[in-house]
ModelCIF file with pLDDT and N, C-alpha, C, O atoms, coordinates in Angstrom:
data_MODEL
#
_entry.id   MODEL 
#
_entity.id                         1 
_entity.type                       polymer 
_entity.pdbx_number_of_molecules   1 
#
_entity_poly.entity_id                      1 
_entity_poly.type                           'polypeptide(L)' 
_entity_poly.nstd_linkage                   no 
_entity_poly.nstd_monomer                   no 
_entity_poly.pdbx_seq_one_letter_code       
;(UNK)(UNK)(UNK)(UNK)(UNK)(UNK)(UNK)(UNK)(UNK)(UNK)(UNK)(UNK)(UNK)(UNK)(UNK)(UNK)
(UNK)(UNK)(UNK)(UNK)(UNK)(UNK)(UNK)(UNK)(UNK)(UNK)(UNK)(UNK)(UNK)(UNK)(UNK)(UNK)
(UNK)(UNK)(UNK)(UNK)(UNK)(UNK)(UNK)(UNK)(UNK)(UNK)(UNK)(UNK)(UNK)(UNK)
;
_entity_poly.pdbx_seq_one_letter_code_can   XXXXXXXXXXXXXXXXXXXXXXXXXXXXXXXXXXXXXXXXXXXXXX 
_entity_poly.pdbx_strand_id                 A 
#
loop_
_entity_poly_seq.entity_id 
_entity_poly_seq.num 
_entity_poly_seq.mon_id 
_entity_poly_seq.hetero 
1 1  UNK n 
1 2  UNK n 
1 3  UNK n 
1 4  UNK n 
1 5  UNK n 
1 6  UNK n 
1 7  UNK n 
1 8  UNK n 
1 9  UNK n 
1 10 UNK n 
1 11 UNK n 
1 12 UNK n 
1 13 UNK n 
1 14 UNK n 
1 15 UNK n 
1 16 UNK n 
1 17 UNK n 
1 18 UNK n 
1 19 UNK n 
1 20 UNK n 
1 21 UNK n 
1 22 UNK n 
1 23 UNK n 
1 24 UNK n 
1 25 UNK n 
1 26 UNK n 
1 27 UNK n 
1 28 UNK n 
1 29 UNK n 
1 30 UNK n 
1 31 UNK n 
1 32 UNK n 
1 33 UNK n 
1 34 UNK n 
1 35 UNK n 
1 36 UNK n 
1 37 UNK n 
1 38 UNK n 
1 39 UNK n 
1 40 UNK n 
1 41 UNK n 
1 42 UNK n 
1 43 UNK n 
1 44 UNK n 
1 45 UNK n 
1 46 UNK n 
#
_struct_asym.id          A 
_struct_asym.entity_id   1 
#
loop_
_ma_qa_metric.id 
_ma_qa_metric.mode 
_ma_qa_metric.name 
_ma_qa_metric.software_group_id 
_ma_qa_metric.type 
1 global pLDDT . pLDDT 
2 local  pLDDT . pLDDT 
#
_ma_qa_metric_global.metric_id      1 
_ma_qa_metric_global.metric_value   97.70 
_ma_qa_metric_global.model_id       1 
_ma_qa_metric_global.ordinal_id     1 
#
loop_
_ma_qa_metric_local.label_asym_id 
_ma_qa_metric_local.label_comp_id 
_ma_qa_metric_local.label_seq_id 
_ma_qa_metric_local.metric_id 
_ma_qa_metric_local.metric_value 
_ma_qa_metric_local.model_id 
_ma_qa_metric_local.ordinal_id 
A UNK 1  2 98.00 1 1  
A UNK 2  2 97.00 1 2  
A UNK 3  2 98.00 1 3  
A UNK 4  2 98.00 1 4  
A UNK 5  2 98.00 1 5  
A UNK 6  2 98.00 1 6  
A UNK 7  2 97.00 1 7  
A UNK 8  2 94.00 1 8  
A UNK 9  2 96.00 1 9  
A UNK 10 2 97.00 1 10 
A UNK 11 2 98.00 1 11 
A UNK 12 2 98.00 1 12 
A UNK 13 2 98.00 1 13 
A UNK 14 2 98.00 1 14 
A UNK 15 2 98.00 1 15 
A UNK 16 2 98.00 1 16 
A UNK 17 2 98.00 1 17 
A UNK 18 2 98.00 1 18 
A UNK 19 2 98.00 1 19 
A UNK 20 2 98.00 1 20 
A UNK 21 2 98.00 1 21 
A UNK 22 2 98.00 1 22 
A UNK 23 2 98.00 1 23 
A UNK 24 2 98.00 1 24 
A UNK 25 2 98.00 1 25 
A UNK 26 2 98.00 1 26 
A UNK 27 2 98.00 1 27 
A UNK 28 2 98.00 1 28 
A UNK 29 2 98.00 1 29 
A UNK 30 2 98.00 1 30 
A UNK 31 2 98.00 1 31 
A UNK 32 2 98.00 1 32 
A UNK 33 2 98.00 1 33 
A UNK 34 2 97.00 1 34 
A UNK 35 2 97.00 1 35 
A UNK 36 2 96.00 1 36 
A UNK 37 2 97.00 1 37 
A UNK 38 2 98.00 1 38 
A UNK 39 2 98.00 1 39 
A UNK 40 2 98.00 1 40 
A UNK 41 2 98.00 1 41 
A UNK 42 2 98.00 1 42 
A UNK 43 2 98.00 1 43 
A UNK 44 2 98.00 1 44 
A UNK 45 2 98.00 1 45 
A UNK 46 2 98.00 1 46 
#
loop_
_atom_site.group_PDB 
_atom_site.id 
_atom_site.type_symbol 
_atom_site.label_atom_id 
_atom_site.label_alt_id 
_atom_site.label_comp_id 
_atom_site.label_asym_id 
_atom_site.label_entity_id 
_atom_site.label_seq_id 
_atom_site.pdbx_PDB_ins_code 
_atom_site.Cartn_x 
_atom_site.Cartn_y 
_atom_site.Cartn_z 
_atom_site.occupancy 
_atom_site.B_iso_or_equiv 
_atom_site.pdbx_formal_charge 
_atom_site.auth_seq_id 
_atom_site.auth_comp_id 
_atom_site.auth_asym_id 
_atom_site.auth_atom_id 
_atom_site.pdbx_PDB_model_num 
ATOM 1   N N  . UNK A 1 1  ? -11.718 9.993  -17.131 1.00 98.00 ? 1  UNK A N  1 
ATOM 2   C CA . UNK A 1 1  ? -11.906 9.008  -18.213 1.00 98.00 ? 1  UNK A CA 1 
ATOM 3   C C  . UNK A 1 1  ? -11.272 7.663  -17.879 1.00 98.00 ? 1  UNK A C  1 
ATOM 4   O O  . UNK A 1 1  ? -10.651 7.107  -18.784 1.00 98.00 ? 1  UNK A O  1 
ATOM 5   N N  . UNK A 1 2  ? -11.372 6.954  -16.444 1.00 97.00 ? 2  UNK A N  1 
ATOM 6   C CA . UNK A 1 2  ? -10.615 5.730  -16.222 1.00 97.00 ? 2  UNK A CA 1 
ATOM 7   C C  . UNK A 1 2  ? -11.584 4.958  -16.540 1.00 97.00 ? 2  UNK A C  1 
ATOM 8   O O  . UNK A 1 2  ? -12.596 5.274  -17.165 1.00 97.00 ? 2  UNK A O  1 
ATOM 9   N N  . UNK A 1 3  ? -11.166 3.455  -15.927 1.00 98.00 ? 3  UNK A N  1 
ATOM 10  C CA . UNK A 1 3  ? -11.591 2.438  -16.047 1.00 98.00 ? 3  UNK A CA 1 
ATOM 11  C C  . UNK A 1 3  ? -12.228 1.921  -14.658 1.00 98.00 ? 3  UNK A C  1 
ATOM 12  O O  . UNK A 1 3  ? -11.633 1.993  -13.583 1.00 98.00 ? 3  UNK A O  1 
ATOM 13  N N  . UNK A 1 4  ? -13.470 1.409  -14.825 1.00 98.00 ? 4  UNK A N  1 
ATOM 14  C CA . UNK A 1 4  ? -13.850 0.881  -13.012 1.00 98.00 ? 4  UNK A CA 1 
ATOM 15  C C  . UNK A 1 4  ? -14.562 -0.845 -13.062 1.00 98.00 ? 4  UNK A C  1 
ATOM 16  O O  . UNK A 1 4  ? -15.203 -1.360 -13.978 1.00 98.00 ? 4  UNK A O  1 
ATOM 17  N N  . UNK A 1 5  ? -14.377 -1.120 -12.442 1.00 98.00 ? 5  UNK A N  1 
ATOM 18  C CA . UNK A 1 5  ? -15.054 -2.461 -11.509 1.00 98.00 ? 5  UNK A CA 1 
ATOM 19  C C  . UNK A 1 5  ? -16.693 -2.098 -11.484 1.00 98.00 ? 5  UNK A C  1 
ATOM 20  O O  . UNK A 1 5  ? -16.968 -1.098 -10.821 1.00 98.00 ? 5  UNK A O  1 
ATOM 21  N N  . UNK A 1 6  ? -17.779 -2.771 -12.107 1.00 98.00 ? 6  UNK A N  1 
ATOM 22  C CA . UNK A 1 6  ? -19.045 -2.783 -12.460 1.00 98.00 ? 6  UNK A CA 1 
ATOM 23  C C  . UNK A 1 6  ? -19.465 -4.219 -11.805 1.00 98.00 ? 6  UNK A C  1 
ATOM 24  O O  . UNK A 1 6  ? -19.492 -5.185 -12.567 1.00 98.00 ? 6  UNK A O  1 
ATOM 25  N N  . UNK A 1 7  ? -19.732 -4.370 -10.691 1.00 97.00 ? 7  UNK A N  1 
ATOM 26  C CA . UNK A 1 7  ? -20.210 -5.974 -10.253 1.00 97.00 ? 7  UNK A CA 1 
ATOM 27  C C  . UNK A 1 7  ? -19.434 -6.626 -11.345 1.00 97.00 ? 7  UNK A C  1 
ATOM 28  O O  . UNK A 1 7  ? -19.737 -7.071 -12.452 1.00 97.00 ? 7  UNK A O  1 
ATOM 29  N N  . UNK A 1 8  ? -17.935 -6.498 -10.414 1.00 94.00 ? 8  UNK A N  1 
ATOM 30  C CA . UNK A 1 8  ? -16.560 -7.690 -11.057 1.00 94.00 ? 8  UNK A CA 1 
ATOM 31  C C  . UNK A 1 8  ? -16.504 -7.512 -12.629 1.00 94.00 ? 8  UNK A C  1 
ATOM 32  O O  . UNK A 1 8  ? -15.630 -8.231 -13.114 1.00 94.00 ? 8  UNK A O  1 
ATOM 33  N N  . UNK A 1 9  ? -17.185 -6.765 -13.547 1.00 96.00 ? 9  UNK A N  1 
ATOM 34  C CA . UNK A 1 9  ? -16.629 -6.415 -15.083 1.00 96.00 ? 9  UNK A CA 1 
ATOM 35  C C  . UNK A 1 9  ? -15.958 -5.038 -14.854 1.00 96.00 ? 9  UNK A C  1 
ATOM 36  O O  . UNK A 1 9  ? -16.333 -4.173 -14.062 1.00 96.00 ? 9  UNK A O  1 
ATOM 37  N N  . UNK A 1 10 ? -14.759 -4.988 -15.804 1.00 97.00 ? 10 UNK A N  1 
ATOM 38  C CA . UNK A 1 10 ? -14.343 -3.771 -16.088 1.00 97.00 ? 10 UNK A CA 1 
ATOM 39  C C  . UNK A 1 10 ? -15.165 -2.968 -16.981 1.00 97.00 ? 10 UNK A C  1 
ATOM 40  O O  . UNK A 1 10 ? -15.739 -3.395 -17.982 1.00 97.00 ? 10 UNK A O  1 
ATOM 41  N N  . UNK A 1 11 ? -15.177 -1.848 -16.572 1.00 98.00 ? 11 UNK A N  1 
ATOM 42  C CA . UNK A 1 11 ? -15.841 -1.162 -17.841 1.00 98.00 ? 11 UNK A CA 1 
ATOM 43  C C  . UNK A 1 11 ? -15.327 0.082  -17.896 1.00 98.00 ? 11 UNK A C  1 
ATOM 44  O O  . UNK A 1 11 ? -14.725 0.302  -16.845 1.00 98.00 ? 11 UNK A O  1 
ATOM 45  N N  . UNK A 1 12 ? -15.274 1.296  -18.876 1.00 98.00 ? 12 UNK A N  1 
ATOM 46  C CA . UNK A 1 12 ? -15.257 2.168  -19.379 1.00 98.00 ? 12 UNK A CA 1 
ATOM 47  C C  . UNK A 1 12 ? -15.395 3.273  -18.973 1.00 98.00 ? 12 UNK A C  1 
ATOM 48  O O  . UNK A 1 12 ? -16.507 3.205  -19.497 1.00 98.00 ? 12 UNK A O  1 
ATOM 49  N N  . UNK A 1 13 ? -15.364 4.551  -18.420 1.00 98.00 ? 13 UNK A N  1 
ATOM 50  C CA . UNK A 1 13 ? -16.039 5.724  -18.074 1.00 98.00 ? 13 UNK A CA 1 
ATOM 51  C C  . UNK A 1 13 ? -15.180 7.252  -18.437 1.00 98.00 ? 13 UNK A C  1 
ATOM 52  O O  . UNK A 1 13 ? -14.025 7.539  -18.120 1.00 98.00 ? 13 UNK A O  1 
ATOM 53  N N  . UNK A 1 14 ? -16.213 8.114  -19.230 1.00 98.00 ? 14 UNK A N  1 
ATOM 54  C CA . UNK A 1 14 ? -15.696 9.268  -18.941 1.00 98.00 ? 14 UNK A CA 1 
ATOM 55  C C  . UNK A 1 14 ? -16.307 9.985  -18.873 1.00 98.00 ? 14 UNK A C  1 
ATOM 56  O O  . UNK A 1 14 ? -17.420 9.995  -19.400 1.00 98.00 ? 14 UNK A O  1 
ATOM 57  N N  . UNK A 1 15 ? -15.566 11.356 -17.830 1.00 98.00 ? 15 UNK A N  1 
ATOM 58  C CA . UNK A 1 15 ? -15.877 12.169 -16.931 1.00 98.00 ? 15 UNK A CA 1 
ATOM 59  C C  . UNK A 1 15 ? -14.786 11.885 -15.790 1.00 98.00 ? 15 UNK A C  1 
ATOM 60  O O  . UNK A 1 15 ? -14.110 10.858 -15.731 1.00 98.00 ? 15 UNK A O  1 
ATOM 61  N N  . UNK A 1 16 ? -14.727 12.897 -14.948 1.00 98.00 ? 16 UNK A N  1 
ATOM 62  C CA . UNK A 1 16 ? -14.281 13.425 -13.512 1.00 98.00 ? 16 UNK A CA 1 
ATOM 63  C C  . UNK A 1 16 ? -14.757 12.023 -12.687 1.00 98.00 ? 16 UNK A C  1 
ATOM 64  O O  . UNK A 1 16 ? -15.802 11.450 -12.995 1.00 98.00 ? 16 UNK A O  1 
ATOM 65  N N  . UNK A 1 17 ? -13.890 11.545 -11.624 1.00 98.00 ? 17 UNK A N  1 
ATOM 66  C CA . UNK A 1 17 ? -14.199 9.909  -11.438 1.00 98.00 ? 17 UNK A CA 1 
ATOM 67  C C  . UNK A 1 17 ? -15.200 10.388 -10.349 1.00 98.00 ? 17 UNK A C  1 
ATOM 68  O O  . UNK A 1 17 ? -16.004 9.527  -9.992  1.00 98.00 ? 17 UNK A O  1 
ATOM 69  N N  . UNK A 1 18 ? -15.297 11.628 -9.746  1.00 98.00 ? 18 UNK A N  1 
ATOM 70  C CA . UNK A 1 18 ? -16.744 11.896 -8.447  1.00 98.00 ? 18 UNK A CA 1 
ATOM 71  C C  . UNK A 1 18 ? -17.384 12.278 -9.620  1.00 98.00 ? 18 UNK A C  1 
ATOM 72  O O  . UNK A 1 18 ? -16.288 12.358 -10.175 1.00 98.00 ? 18 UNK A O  1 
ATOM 73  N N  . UNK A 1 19 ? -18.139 12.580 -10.484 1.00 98.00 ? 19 UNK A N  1 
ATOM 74  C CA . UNK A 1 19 ? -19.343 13.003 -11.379 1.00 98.00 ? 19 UNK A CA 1 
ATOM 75  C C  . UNK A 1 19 ? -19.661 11.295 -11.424 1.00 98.00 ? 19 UNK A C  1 
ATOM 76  O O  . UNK A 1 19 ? -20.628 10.794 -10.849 1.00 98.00 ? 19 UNK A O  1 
ATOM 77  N N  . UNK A 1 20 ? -18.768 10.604 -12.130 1.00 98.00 ? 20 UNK A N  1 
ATOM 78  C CA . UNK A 1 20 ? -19.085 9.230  -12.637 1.00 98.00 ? 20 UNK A CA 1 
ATOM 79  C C  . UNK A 1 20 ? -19.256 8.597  -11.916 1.00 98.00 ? 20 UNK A C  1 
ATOM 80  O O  . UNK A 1 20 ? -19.816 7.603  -12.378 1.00 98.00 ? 20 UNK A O  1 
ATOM 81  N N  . UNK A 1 21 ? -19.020 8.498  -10.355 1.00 98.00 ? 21 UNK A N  1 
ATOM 82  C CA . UNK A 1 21 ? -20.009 7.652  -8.761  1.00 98.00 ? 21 UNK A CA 1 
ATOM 83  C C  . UNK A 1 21 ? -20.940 8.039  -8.687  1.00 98.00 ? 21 UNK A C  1 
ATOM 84  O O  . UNK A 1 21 ? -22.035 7.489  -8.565  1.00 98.00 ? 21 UNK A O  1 
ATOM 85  N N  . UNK A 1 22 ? -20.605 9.218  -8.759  1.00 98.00 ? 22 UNK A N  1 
ATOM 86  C CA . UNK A 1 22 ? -21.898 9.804  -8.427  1.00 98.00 ? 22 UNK A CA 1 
ATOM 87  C C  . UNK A 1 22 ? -23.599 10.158 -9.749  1.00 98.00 ? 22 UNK A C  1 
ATOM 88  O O  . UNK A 1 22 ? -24.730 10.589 -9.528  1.00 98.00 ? 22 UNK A O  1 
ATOM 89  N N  . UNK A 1 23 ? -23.008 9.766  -10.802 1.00 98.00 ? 23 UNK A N  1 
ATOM 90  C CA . UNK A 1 23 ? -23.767 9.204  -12.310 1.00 98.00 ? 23 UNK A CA 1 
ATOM 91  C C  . UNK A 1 23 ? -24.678 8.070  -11.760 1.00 98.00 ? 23 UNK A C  1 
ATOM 92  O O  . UNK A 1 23 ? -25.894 8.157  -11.591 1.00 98.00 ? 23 UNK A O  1 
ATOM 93  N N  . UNK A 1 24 ? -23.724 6.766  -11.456 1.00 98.00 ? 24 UNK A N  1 
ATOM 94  C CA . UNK A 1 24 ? -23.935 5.613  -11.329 1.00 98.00 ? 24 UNK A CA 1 
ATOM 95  C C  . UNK A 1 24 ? -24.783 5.428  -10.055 1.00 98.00 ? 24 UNK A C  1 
ATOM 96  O O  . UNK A 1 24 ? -25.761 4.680  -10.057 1.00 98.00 ? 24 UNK A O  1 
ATOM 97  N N  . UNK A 1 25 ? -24.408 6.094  -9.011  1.00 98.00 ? 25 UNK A N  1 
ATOM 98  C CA . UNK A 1 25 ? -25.475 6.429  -7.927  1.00 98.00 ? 25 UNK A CA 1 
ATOM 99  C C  . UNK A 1 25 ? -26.859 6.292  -8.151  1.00 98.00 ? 25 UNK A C  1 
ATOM 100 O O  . UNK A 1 25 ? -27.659 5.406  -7.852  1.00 98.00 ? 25 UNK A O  1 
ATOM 101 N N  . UNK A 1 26 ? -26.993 7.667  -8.907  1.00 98.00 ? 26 UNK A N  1 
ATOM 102 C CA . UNK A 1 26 ? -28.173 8.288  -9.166  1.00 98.00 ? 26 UNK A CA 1 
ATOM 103 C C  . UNK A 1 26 ? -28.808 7.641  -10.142 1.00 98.00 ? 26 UNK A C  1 
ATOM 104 O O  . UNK A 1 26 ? -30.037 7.628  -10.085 1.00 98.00 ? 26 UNK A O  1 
ATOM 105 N N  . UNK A 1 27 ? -28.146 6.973  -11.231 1.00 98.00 ? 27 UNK A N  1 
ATOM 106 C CA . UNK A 1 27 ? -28.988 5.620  -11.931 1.00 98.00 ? 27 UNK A CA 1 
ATOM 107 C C  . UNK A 1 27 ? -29.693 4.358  -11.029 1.00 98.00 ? 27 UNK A C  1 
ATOM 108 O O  . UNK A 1 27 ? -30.809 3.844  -11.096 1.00 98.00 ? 27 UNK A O  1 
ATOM 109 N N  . UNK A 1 28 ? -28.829 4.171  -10.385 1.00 98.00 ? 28 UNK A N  1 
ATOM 110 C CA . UNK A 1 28 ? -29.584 2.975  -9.362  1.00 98.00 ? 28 UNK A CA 1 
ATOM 111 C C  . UNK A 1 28 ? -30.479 3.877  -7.900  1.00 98.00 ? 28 UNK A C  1 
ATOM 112 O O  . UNK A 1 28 ? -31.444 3.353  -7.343  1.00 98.00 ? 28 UNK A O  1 
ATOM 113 N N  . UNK A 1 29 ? -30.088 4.850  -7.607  1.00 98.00 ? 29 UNK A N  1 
ATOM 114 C CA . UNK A 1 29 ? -31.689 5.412  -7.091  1.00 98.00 ? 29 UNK A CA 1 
ATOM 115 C C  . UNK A 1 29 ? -32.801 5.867  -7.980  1.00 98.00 ? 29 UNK A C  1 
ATOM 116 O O  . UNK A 1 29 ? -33.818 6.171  -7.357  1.00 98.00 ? 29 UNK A O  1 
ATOM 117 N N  . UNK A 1 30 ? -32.871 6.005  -9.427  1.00 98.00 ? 30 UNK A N  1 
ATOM 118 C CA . UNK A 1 30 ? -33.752 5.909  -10.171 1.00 98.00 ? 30 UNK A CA 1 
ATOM 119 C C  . UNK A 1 30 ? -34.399 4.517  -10.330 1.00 98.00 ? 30 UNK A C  1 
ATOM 120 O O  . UNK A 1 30 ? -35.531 4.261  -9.920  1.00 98.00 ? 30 UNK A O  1 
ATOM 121 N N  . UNK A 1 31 ? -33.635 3.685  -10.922 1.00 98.00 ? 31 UNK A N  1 
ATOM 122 C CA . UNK A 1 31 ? -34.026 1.778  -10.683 1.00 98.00 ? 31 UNK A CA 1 
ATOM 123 C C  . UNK A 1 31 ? -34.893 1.852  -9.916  1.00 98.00 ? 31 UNK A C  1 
ATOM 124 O O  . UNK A 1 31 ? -36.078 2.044  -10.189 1.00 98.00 ? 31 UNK A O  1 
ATOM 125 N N  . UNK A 1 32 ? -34.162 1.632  -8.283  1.00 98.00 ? 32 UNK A N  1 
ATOM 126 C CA . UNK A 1 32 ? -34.962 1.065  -7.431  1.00 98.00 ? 32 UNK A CA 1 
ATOM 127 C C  . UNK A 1 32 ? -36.203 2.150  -6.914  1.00 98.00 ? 32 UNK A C  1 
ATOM 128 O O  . UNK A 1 32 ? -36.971 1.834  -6.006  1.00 98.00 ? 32 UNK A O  1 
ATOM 129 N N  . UNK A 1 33 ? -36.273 3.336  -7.554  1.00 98.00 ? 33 UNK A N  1 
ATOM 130 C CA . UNK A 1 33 ? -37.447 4.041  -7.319  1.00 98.00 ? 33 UNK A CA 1 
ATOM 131 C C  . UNK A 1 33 ? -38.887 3.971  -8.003  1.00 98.00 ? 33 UNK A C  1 
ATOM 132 O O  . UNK A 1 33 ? -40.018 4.340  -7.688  1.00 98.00 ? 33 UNK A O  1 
ATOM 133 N N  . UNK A 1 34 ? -37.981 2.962  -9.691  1.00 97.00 ? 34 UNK A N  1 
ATOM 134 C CA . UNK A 1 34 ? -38.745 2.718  -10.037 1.00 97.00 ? 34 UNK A CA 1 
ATOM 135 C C  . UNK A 1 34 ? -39.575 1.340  -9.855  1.00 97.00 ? 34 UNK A C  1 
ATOM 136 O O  . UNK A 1 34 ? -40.706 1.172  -10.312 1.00 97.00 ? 34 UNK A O  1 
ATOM 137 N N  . UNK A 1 35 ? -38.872 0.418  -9.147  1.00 97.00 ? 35 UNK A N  1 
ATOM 138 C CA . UNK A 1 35 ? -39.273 -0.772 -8.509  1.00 97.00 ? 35 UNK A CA 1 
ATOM 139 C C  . UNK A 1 35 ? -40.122 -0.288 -7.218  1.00 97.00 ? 35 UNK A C  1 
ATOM 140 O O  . UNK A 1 35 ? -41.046 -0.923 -6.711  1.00 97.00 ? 35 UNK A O  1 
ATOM 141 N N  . UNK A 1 36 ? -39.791 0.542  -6.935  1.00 96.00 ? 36 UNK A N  1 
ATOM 142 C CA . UNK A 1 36 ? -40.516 0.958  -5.486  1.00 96.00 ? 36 UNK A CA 1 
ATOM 143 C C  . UNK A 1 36 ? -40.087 0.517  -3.951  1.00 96.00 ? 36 UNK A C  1 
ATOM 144 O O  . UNK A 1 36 ? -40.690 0.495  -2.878  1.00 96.00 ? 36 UNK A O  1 
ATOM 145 N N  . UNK A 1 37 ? -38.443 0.099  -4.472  1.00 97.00 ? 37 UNK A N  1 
ATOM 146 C CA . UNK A 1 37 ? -38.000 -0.668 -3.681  1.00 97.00 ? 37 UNK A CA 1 
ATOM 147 C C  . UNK A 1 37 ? -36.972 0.570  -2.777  1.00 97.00 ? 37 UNK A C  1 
ATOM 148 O O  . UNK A 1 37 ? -36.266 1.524  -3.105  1.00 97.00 ? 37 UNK A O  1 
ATOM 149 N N  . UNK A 1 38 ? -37.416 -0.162 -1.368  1.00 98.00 ? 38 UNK A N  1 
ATOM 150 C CA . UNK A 1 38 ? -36.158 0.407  -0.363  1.00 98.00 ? 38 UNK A CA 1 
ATOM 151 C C  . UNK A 1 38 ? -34.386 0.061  -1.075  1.00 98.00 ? 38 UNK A C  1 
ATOM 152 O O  . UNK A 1 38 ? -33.913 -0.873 -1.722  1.00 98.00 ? 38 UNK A O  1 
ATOM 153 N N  . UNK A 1 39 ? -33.882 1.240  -0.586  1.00 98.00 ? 39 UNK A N  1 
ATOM 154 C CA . UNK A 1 39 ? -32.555 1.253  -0.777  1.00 98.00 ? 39 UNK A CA 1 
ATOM 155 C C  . UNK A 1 39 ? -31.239 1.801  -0.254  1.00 98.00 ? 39 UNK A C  1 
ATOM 156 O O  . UNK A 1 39 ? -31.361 2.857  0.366   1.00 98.00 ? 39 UNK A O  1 
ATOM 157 N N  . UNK A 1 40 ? -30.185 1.389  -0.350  1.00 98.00 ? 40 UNK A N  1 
ATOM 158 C CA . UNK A 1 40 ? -29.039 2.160  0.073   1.00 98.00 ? 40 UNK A CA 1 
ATOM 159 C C  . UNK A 1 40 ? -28.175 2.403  -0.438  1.00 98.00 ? 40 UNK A C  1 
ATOM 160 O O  . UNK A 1 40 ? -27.404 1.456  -0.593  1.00 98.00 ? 40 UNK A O  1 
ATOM 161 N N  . UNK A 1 41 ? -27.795 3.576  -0.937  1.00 98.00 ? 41 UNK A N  1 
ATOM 162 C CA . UNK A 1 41 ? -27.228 4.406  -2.234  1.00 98.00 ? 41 UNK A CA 1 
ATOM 163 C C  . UNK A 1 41 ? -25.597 4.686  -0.687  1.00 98.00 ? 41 UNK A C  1 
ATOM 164 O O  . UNK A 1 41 ? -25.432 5.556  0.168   1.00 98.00 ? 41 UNK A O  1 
ATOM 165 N N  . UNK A 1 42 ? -24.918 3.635  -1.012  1.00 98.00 ? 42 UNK A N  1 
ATOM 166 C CA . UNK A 1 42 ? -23.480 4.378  -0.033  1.00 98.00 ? 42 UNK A CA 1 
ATOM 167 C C  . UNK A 1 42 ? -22.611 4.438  -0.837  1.00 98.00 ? 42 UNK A C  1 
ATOM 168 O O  . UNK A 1 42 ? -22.077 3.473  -1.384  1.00 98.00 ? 42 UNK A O  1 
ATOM 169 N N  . UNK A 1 43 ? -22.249 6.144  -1.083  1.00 98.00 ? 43 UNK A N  1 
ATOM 170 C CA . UNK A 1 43 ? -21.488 7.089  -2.134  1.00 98.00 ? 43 UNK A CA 1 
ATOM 171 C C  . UNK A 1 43 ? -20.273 7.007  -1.242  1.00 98.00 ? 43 UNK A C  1 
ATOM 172 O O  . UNK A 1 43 ? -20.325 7.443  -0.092  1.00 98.00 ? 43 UNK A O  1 
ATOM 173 N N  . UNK A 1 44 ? -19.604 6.673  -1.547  1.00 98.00 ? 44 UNK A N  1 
ATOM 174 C CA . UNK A 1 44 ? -18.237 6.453  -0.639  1.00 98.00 ? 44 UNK A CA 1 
ATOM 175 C C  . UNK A 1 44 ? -16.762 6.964  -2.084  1.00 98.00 ? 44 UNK A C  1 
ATOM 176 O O  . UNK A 1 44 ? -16.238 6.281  -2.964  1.00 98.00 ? 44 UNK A O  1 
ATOM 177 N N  . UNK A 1 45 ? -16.596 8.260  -1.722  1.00 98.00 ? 45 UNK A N  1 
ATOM 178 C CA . UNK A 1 45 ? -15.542 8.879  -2.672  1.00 98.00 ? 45 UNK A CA 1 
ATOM 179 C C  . UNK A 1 45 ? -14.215 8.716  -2.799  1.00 98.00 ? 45 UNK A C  1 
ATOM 180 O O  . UNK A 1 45 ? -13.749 8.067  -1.862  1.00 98.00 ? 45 UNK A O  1 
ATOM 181 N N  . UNK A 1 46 ? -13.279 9.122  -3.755  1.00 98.00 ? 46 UNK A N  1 
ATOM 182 C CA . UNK A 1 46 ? -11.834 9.014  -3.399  1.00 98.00 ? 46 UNK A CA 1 
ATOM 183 C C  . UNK A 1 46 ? -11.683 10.547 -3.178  1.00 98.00 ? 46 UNK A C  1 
ATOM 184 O O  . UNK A 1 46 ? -10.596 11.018 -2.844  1.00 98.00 ? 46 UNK A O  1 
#
């Protein structure tokens, strides 16, 4: 349930902080799948 860095805003999160990278991941490979756009999803953990 911490707090993270969102392109330089703080914001909010809860959950386990690898579920919640890995949340946010998988939202932006949905996005850009739905753009149809190439991408690079680098999941880089603590």
């Amino acid at each position: 349930d911490g707090h993270y860095f969102h392109n330089g805003k703080v914001v909010p999160a809860e959950g386990f902080c690898t579920d919640v990278f890995f949340d946010q991941a998988k939202k932006f490979i949905r996005a850009q799948t739905e753009k149809k756009q190439p991408f690079l999803a680098y999941i880089a953990l603590n």
